[in-house]
C-alpha atoms as a PDB file:
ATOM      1  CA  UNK A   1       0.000   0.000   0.000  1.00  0.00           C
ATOM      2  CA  UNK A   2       1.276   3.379  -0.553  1.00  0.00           C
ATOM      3  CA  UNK A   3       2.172   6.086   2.252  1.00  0.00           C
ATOM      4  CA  UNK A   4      -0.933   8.068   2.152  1.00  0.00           C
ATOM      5  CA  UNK A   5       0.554  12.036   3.212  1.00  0.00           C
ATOM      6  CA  UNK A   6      -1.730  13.601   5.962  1.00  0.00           C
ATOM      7  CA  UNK A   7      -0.851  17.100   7.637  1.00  0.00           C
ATOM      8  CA  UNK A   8       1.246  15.379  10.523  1.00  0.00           C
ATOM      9  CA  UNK A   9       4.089  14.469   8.255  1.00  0.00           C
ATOM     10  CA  UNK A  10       3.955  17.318   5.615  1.00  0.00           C
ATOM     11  CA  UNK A  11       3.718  19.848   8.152  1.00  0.00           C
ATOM     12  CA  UNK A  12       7.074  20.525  10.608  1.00  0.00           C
ATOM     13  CA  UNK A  13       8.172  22.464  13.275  1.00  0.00           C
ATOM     14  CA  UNK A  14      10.355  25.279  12.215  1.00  0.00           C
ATOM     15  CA  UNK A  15      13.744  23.989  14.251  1.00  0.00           C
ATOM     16  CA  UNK A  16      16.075  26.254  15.152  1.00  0.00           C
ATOM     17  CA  UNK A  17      18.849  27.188  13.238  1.00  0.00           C
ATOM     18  CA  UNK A  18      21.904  24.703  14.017  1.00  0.00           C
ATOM     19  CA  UNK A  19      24.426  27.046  12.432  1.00  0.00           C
ATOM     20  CA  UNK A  20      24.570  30.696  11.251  1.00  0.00           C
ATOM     21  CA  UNK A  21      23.439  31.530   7.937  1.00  0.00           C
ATOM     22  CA  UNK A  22      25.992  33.494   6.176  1.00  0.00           C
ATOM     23  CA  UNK A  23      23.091  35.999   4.227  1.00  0.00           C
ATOM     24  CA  UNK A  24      22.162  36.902   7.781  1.00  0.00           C
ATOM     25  CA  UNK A  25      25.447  37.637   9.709  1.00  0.00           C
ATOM     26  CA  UNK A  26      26.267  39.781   6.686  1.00  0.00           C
ATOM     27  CA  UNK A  27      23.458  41.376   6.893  1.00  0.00           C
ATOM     28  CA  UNK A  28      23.778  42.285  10.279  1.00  0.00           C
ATOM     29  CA  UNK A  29      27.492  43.211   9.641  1.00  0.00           C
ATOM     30  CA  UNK A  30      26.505  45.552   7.419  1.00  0.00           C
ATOM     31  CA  UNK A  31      23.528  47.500   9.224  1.00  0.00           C
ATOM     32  CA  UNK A  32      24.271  46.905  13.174  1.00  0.00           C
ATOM     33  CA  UNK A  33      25.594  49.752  15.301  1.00  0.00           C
ATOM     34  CA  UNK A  34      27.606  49.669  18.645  1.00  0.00           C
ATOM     35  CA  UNK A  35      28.663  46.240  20.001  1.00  0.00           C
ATOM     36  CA  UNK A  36      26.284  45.405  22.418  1.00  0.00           C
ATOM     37  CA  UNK A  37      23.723  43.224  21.243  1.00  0.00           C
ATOM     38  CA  UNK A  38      20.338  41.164  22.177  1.00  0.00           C
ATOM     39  CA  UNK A  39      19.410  38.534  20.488  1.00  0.00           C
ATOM     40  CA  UNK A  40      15.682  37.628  21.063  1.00  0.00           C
ATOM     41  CA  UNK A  41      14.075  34.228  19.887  1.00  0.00           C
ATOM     42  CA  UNK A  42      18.205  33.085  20.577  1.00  0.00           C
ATOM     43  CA  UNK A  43      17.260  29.276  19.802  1.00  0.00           C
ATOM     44  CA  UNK A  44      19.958  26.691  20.966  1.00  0.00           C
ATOM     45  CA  UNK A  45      22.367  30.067  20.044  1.00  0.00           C
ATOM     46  CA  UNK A  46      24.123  29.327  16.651  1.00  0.00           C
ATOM     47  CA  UNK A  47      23.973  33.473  16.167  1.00  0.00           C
ATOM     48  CA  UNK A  48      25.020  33.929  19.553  1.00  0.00           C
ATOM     49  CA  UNK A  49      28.847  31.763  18.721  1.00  0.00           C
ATOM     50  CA  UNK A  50      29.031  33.241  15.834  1.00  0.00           C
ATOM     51  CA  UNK A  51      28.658  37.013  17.031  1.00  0.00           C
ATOM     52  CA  UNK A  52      30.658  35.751  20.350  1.00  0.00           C
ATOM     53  CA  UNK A  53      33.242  34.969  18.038  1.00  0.00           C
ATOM     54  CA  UNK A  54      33.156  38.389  15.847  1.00  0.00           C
ATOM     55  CA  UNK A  55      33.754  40.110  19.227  1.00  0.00           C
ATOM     56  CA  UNK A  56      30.078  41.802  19.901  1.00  0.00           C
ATOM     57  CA  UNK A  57      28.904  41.691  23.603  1.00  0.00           C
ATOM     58  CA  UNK A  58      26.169  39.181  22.860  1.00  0.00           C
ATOM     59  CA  UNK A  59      22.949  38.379  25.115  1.00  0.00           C
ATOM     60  CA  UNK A  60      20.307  36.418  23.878  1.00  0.00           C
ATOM     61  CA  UNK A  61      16.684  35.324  24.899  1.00  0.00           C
ATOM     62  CA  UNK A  62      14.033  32.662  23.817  1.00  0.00           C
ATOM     63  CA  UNK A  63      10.685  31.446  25.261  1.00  0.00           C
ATOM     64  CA  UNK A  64      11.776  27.706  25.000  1.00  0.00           C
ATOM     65  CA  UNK A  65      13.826  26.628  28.304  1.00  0.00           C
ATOM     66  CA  UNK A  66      15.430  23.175  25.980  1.00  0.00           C
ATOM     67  CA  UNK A  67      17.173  25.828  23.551  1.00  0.00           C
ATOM     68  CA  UNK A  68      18.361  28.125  26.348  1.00  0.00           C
ATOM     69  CA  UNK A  69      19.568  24.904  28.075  1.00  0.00           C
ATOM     70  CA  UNK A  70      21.644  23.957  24.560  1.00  0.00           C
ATOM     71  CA  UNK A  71      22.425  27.486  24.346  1.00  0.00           C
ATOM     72  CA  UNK A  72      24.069  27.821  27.949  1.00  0.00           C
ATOM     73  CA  UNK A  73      25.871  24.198  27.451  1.00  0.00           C
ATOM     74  CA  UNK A  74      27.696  26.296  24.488  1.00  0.00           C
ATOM     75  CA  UNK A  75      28.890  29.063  26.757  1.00  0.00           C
ATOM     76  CA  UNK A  76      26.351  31.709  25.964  1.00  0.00           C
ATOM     77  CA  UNK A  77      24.560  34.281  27.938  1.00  0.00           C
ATOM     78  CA  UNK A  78      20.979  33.129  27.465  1.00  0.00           C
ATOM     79  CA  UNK A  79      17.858  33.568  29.688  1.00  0.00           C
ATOM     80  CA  UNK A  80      14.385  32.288  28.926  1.00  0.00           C
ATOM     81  CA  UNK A  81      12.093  35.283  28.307  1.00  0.00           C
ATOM     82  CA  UNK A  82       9.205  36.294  27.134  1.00  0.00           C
ATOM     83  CA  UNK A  83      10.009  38.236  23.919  1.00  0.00           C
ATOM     84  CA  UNK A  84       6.543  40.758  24.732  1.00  0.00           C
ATOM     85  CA  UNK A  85       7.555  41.479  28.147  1.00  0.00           C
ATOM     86  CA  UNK A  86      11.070  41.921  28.132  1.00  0.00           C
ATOM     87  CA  UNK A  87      13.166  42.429  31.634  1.00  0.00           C
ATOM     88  CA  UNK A  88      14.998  45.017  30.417  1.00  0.00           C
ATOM     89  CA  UNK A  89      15.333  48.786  30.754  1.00  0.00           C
ATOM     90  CA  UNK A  90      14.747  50.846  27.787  1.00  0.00           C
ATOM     91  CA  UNK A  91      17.816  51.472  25.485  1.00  0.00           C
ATOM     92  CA  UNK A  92      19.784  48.579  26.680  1.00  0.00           C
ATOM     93  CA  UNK A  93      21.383  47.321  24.027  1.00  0.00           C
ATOM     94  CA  UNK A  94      23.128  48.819  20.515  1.00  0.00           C
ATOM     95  CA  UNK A  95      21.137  46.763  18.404  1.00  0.00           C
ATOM     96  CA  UNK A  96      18.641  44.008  18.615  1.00  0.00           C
ATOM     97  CA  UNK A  97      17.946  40.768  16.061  1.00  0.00           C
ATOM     98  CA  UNK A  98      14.891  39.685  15.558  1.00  0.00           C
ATOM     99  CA  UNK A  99      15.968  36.568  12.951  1.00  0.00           C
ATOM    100  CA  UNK A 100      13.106  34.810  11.693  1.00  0.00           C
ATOM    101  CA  UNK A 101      10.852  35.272  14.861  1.00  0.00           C
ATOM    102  CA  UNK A 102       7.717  37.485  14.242  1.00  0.00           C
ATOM    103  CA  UNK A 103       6.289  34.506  11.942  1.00  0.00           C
ATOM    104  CA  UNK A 104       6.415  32.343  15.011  1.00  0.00           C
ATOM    105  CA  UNK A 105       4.097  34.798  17.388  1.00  0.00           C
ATOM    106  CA  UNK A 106       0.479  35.350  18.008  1.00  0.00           C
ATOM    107  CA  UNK A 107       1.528  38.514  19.688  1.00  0.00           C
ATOM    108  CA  UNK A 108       3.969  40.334  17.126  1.00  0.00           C
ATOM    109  CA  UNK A 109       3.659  43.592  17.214  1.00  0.00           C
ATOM    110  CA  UNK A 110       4.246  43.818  21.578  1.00  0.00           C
ATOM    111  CA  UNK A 111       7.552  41.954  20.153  1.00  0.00           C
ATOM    112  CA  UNK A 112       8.183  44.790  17.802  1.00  0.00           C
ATOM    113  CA  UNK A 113       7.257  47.501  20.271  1.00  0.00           C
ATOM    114  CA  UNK A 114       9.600  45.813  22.653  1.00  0.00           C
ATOM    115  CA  UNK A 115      12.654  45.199  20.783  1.00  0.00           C
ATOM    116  CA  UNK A 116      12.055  48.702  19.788  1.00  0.00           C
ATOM    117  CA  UNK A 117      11.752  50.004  23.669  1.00  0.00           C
ATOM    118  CA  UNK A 118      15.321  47.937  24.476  1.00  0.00           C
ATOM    119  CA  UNK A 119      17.347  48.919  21.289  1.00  0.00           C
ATOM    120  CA  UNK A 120      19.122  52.472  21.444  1.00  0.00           C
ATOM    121  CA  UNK A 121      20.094  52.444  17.940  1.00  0.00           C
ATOM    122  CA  UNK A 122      18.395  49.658  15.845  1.00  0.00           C
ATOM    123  CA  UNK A 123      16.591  46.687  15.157  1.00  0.00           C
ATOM    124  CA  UNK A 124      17.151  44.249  12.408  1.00  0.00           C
ATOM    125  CA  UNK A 125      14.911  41.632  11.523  1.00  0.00           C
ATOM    126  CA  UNK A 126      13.722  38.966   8.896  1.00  0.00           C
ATOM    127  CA  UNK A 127      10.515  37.254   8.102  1.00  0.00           C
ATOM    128  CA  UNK A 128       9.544  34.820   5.451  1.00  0.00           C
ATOM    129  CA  UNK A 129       8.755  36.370   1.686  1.00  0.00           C
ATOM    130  CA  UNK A 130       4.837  35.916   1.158  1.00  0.00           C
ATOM    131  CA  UNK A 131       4.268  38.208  -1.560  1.00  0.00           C
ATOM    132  CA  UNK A 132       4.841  35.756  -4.339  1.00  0.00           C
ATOM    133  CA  UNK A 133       3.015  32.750  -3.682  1.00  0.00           C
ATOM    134  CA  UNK A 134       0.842  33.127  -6.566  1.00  0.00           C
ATOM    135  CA  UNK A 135       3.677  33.771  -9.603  1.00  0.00           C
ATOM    136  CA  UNK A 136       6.067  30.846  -7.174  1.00  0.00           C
ATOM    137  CA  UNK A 137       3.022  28.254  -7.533  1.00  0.00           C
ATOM    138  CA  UNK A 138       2.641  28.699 -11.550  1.00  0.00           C
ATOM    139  CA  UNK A 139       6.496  28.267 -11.876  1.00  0.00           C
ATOM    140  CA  UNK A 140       6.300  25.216 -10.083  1.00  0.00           C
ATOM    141  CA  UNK A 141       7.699  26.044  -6.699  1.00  0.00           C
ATOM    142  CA  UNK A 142       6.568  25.808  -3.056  1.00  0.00           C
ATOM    143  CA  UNK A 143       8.038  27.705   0.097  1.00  0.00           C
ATOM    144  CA  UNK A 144       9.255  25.295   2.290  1.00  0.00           C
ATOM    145  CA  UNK A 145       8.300  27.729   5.045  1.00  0.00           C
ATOM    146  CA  UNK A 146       4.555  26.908   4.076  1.00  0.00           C
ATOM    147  CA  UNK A 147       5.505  23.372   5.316  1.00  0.00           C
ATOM    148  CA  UNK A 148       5.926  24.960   8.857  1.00  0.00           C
ATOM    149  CA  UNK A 149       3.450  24.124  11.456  1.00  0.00           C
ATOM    150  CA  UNK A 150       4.247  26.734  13.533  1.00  0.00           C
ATOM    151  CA  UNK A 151       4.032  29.912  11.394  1.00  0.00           C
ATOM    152  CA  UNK A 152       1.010  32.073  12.755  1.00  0.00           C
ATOM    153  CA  UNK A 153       2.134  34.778  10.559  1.00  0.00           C
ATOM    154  CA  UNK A 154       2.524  35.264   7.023  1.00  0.00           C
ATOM    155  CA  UNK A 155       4.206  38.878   5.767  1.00  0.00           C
ATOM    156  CA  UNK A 156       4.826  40.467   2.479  1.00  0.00           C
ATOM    157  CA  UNK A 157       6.626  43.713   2.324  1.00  0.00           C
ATOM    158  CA  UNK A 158       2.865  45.487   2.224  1.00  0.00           C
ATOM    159  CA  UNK A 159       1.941  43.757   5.181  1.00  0.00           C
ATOM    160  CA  UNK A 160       5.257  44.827   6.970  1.00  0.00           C
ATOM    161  CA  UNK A 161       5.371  47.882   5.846  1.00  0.00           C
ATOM    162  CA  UNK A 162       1.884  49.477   6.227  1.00  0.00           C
ATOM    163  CA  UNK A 163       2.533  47.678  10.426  1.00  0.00           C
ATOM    164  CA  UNK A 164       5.868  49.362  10.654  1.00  0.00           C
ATOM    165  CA  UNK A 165       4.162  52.528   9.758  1.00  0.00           C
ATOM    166  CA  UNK A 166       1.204  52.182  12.132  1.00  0.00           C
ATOM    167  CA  UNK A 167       3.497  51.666  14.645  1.00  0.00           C
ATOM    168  CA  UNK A 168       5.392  55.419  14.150  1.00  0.00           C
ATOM    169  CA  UNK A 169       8.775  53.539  13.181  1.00  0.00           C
ATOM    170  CA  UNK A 170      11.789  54.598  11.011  1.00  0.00           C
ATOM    171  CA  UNK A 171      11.941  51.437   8.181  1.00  0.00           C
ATOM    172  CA  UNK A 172      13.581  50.267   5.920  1.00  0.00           C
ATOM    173  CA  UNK A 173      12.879  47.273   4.039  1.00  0.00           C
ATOM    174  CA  UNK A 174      14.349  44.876   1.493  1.00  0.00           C
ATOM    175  CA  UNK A 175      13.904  41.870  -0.445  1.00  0.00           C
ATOM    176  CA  UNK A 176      17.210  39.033  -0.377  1.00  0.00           C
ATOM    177  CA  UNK A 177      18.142  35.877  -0.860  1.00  0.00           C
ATOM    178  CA  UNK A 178      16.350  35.444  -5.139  1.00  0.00           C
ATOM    179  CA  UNK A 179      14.818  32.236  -5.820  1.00  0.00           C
ATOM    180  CA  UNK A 180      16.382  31.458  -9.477  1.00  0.00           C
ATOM    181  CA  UNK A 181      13.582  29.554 -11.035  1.00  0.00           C
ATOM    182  CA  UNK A 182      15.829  29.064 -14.175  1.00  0.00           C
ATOM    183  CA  UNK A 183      17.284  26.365 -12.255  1.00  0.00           C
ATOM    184  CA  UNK A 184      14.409  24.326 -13.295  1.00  0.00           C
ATOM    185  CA  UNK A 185      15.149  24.298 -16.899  1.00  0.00           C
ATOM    186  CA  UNK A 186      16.048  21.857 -19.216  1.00  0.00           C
ATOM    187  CA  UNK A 187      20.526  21.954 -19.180  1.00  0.00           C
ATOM    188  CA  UNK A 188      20.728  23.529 -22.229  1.00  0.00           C
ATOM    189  CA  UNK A 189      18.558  26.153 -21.380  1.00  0.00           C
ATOM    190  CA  UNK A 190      19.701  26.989 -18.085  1.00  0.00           C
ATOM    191  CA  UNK A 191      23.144  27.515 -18.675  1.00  0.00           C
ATOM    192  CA  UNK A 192      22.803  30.776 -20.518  1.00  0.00           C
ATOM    193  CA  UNK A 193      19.878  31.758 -18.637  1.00  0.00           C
ATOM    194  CA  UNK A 194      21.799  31.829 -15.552  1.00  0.00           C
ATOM    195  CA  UNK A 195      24.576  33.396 -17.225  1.00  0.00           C
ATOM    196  CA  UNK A 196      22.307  36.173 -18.062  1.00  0.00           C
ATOM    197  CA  UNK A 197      21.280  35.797 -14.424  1.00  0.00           C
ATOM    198  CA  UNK A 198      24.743  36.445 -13.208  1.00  0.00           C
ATOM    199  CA  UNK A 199      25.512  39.332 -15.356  1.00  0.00           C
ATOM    200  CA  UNK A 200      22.777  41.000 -13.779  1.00  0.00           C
ATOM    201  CA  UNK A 201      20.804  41.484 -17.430  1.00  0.00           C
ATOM    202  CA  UNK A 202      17.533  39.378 -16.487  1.00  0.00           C
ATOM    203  CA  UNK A 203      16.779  40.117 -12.609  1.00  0.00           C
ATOM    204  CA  UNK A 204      15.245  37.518 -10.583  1.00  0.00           C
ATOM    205  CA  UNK A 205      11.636  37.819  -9.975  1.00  0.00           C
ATOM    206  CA  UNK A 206      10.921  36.262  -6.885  1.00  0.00           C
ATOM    207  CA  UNK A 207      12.838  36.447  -3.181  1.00  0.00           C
ATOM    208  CA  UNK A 208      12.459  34.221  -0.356  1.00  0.00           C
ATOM    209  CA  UNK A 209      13.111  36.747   2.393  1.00  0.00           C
ATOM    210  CA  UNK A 210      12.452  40.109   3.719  1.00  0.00           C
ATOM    211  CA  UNK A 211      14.908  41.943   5.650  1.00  0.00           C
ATOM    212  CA  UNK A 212      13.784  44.811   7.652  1.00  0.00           C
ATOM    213  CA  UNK A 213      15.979  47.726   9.312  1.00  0.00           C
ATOM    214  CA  UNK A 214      14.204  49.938  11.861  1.00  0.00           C
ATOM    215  CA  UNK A 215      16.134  52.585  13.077  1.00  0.00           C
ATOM    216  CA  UNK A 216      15.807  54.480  16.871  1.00  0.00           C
ATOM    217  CA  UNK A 217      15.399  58.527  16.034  1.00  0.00           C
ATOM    218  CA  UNK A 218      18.731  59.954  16.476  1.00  0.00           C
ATOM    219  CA  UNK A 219      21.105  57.278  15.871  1.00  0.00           C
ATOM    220  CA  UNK A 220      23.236  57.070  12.472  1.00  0.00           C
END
């Protein structure tokens, strides 16, 4: 008899990361300020090593106690926390992360309004692309993320934006990380097609990520 595929075994938890994603620690390399930083929704603390290791002064916080177990086995300053009531005083820290969290929370926007209160210069986050789910569907494509059980949230740059705005914050946002649909071309096709792709004369249509910088009035 064949496997019959129910929700329980297409759908799966969204695990934390076990190591740093290079697109993400260069994006925070490029728009953090100061050294002091908070990582909230931590996980077992795979951005924690690696900013440990780039010298930042790293603190990090997550709701589950079995990641900030793993993530104080590995050396790191981690405390469980709850991401909308943060026990911090305002302005803590430099910069705080928000890495793939607010897709995970009921409550998002007492997330955003805290990691705003506790940041003196900025916030960086990322969220899952939505906006092309349509166009990615006709080409054949599905988000893994839409395999994730438990996503409560589901942004586009709209979305984000137009809550960013209602909240009185200074934004900005942008798309990363293109989805290359060429890829699933016949060989001879794709070669030149992603050469094209390369040399920057056909742009990719569709990106799997949004990347989000707000930044606290005053700082650079």
């Amino acid at each position: 008899m064949r496997d019959v595929l129910t929700r329980k075994n297409v759908y799966v938890e969204g695990l934390p990361a076990e190591a740093e994603f290079k697109d993400f620690i260069d994006f925070f390399l490029k728009e953090h300020l100061g050294r002091k930083i908070l990582d909230i929704g931590c996980g077992t603390g795979s951005y924690g090593l690696a900013l440990q290791k780039l010298g930042f002064d790293y603190r990090g916080i997550d709701a589950r106690r079995d990641y900030v177990a793993q993530a104080l086995q590995r050396g790191l300053k981690v405390e469980v926390m709850d991401a909308a009531k943060l026990d911090y005083a305002d302005h803590s820290f430099d910069t705080v992360i928000l890495f793939e969290v607010l897709e995970h929370t009921c409550d998002f926007v007492s997330v955003l309004r805290e990691a705003v209160r506790v940041a003196r210069e900025r916030v960086l986050l990322t969220v899952p692309n939505n906006s092309e789910l349509d166009g990615l569907r006709q080409a054949g494509l599905t988000y893994w993320h839409i395999h994730t059980s438990d996503h409560v949230n589901f942004f586009t740059a709209a979305s984000l934006s137009r809550i960013l705005e209602s909240l009185g914050l200074d934004f900005r946002l942008s798309l990363s990380e293109p989805i290359h649909v060429h890829r699933l071309l016949p060989a001879m096709a794709r070669k030149p097609i992603g050469l094209l792709t390369r040399l920057k004369i056909l742009r990719p249509r569709f990106f799997y990520r949004i990347c989000g910088v707000i930044t606290k009035p005053g700082s650079g």
